[in-house]
N, C-alpha and C. Protein backbone atom coordinates (compact mmCIF):
# COMPACT_ATOMS: atom_id res chain seq x y z
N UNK A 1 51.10 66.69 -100.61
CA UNK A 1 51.80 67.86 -100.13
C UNK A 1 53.08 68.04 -100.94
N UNK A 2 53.36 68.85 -101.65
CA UNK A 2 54.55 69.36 -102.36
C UNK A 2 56.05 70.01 -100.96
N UNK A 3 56.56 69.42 -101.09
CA UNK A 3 57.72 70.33 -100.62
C UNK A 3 59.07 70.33 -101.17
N UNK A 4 59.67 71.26 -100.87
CA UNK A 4 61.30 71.86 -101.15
C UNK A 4 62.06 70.40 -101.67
N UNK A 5 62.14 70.65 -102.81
CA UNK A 5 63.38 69.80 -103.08
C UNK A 5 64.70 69.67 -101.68
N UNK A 6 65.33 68.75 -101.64
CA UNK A 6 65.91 68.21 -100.25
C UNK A 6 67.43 69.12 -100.97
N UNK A 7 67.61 69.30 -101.29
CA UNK A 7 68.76 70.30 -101.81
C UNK A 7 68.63 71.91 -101.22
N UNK A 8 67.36 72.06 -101.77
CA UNK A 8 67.38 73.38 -101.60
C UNK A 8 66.68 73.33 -100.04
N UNK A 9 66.02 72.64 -98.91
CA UNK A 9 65.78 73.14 -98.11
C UNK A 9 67.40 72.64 -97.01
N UNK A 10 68.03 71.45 -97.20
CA UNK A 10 69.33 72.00 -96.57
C UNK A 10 70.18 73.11 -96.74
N UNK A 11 69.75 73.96 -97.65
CA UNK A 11 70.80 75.02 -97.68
C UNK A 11 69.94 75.84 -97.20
N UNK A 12 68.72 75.95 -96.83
CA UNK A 12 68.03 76.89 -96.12
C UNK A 12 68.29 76.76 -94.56
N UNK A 13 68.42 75.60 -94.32
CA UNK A 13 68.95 75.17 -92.65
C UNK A 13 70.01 75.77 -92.75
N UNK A 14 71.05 75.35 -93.54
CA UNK A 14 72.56 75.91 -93.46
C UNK A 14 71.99 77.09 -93.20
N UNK A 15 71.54 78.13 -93.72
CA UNK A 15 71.78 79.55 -94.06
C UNK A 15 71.05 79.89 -92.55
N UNK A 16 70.20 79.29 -91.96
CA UNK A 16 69.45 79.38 -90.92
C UNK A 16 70.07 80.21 -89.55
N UNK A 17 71.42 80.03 -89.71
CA UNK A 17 72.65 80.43 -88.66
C UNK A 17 72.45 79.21 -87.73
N UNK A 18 71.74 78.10 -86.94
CA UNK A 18 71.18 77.44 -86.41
C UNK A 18 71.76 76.36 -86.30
N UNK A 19 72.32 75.76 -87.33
CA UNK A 19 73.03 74.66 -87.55
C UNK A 19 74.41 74.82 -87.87
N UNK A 20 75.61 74.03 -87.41
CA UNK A 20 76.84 73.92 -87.37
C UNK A 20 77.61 73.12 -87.95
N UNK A 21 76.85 71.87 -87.98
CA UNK A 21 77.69 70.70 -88.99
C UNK A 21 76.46 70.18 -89.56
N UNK A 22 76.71 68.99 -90.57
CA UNK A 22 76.25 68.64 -91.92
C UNK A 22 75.17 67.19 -90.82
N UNK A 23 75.68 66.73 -89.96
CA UNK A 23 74.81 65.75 -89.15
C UNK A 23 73.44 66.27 -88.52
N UNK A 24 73.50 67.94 -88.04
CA UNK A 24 72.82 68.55 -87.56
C UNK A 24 71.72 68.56 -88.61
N UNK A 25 71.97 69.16 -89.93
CA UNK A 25 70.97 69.41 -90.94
C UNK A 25 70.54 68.06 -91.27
N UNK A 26 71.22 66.84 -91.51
CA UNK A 26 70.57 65.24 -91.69
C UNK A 26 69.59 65.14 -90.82
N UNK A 27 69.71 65.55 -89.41
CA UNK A 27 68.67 65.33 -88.42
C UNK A 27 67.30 65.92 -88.54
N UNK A 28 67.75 67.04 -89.05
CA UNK A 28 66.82 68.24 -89.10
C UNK A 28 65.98 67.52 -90.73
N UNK A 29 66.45 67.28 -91.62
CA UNK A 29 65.97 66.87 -92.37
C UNK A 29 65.05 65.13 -92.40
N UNK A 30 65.77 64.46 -91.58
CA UNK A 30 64.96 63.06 -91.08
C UNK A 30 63.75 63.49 -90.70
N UNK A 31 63.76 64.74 -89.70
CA UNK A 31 62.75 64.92 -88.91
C UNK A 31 61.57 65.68 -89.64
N UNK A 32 61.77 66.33 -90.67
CA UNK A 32 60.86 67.14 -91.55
C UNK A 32 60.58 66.04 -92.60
N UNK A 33 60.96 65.17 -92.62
CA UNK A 33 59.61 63.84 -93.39
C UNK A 33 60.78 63.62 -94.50
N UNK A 34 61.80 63.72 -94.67
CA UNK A 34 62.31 63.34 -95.66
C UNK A 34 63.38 61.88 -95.78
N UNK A 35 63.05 61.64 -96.65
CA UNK A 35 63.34 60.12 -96.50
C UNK A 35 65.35 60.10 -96.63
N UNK A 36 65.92 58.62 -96.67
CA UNK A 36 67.29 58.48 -95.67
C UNK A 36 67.78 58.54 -97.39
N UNK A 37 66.82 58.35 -98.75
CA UNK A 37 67.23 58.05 -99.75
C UNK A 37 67.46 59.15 -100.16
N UNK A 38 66.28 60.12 -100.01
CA UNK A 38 66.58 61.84 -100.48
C UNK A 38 67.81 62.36 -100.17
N UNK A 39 68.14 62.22 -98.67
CA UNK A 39 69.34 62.69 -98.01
C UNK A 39 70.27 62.47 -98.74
N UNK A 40 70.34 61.02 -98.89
CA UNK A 40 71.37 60.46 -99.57
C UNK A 40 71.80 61.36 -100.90
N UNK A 41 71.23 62.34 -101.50
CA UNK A 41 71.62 62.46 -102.90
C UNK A 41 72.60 63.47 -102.05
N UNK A 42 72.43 64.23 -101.10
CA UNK A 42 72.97 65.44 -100.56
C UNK A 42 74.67 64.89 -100.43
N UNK A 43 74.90 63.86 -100.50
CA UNK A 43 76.62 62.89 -100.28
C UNK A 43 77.46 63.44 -100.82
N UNK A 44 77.60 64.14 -102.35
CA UNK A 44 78.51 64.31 -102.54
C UNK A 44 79.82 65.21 -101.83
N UNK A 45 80.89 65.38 -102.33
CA UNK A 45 81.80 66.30 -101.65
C UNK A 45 81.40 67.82 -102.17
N UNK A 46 81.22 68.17 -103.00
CA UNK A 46 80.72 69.36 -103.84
C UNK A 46 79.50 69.71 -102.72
N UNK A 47 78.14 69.05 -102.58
CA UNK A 47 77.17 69.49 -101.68
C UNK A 47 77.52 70.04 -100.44
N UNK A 48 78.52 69.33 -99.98
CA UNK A 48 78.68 68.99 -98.63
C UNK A 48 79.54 70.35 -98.27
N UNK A 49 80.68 70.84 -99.17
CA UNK A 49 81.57 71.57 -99.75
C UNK A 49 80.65 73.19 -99.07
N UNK A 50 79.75 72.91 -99.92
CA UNK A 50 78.31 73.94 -99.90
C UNK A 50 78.16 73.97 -99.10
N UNK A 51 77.48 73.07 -98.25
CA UNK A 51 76.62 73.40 -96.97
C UNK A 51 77.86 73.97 -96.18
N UNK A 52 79.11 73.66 -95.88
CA UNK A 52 79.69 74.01 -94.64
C UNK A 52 80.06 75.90 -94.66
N UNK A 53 80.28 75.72 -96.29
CA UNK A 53 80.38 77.27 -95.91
C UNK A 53 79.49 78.33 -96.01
N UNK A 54 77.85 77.45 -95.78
CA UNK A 54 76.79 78.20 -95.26
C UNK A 54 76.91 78.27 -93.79
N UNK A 55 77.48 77.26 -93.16
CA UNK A 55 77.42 77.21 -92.17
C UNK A 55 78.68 78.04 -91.45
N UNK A 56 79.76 78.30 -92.03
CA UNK A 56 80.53 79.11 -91.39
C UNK A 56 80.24 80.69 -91.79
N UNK A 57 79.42 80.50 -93.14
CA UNK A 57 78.67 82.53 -93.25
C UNK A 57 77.82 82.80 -92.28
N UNK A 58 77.22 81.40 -91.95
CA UNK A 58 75.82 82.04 -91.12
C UNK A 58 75.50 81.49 -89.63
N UNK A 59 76.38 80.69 -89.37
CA UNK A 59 76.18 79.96 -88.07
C UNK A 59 76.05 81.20 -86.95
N UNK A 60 75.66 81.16 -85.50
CA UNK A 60 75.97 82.60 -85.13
C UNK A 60 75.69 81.48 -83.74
N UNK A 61 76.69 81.60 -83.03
CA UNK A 61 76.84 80.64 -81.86
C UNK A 61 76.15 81.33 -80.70
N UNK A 62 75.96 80.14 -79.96
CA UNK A 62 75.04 80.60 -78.74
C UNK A 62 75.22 82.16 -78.00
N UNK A 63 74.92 82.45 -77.31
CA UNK A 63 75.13 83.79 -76.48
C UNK A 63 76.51 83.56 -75.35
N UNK A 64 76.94 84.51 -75.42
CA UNK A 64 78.34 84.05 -75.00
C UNK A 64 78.44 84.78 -73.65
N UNK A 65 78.24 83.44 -73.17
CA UNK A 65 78.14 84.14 -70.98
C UNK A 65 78.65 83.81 -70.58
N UNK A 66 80.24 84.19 -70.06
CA UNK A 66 81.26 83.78 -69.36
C UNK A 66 81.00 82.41 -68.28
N UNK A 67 79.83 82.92 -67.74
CA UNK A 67 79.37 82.16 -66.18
C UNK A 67 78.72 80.95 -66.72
N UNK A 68 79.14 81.22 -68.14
CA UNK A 68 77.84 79.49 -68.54
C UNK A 68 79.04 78.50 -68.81
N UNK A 69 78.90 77.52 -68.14
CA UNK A 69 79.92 76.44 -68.66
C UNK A 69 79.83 75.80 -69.87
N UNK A 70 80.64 75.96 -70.76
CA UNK A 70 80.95 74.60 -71.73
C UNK A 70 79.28 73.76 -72.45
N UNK A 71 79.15 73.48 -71.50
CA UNK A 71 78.02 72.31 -71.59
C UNK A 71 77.05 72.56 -71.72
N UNK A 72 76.68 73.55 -70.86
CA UNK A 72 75.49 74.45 -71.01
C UNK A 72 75.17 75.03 -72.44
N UNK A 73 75.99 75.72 -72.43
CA UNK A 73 76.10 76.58 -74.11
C UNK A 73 75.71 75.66 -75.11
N UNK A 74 76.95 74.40 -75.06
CA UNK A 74 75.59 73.28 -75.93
C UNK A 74 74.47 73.17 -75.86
N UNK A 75 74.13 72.53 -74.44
CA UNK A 75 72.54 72.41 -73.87
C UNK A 75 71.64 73.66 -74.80
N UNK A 76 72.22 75.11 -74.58
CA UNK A 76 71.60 75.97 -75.25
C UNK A 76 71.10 76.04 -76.76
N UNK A 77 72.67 75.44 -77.60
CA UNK A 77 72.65 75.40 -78.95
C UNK A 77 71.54 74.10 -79.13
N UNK A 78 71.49 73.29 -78.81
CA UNK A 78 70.85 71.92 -78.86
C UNK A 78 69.27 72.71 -78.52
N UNK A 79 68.93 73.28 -77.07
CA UNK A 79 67.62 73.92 -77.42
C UNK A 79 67.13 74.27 -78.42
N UNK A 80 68.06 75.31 -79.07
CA UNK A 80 67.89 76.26 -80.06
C UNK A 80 67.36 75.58 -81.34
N UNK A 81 68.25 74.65 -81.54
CA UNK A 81 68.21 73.36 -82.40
C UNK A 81 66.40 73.00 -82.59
N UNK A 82 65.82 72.53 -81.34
CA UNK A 82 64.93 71.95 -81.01
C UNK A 82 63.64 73.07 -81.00
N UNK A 83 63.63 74.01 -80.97
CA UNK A 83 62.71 75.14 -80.92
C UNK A 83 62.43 75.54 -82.40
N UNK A 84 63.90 75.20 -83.24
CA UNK A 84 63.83 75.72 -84.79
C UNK A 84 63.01 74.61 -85.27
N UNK A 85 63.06 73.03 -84.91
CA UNK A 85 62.39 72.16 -85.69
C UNK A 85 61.13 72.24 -85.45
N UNK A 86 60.26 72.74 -83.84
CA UNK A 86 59.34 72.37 -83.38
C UNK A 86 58.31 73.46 -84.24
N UNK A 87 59.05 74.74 -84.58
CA UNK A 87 58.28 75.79 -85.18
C UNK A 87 58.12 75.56 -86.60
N UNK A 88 59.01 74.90 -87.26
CA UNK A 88 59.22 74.89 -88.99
C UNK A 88 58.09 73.63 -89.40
């Protein structure tokens, strides 16, 4: 099976709006078969540099409902999280 160089599919997570920090996309990437060594090339400060300000162009935070506490809204983002890996 050929897939995405590990470069270019974290910046597709980044860009995803979905993900928020750089631990989120490690996870996301453990979980799509890629090994802890691949990740590893993603270390530098320059990469990393990258990904965040995919993540502040494109992040787009949960739905914003006064009546939802704090926690919830995570709970939500963390769903969200979990629905994006289960489909990809």
């Amino acid at each position: 099976m050929h897939r995405k160089p590990v470069i270019e599919r974290a910046l597709e997570l980044a860009e995803s709006g979905i993900f928020r920090i750089p631990s989120e996309v490690r996870k996301a990437l453990i979980r799509e078969g890629y090994t802890q060594s691949e990740i590893y090339g993603l270390e530098g400060k320059a990469t990393w540099r990258q990904l965040r300000k995919k993540f502040a162009e494109h992040w787009c935070p949960p739905i914003d409902n006064p009546s939802l506490p704090a926690e919830d809204a995570d709970h939500q983002h963390n769903a969200l999280i979990e629905y994006f890996l289960m489909a990809g």
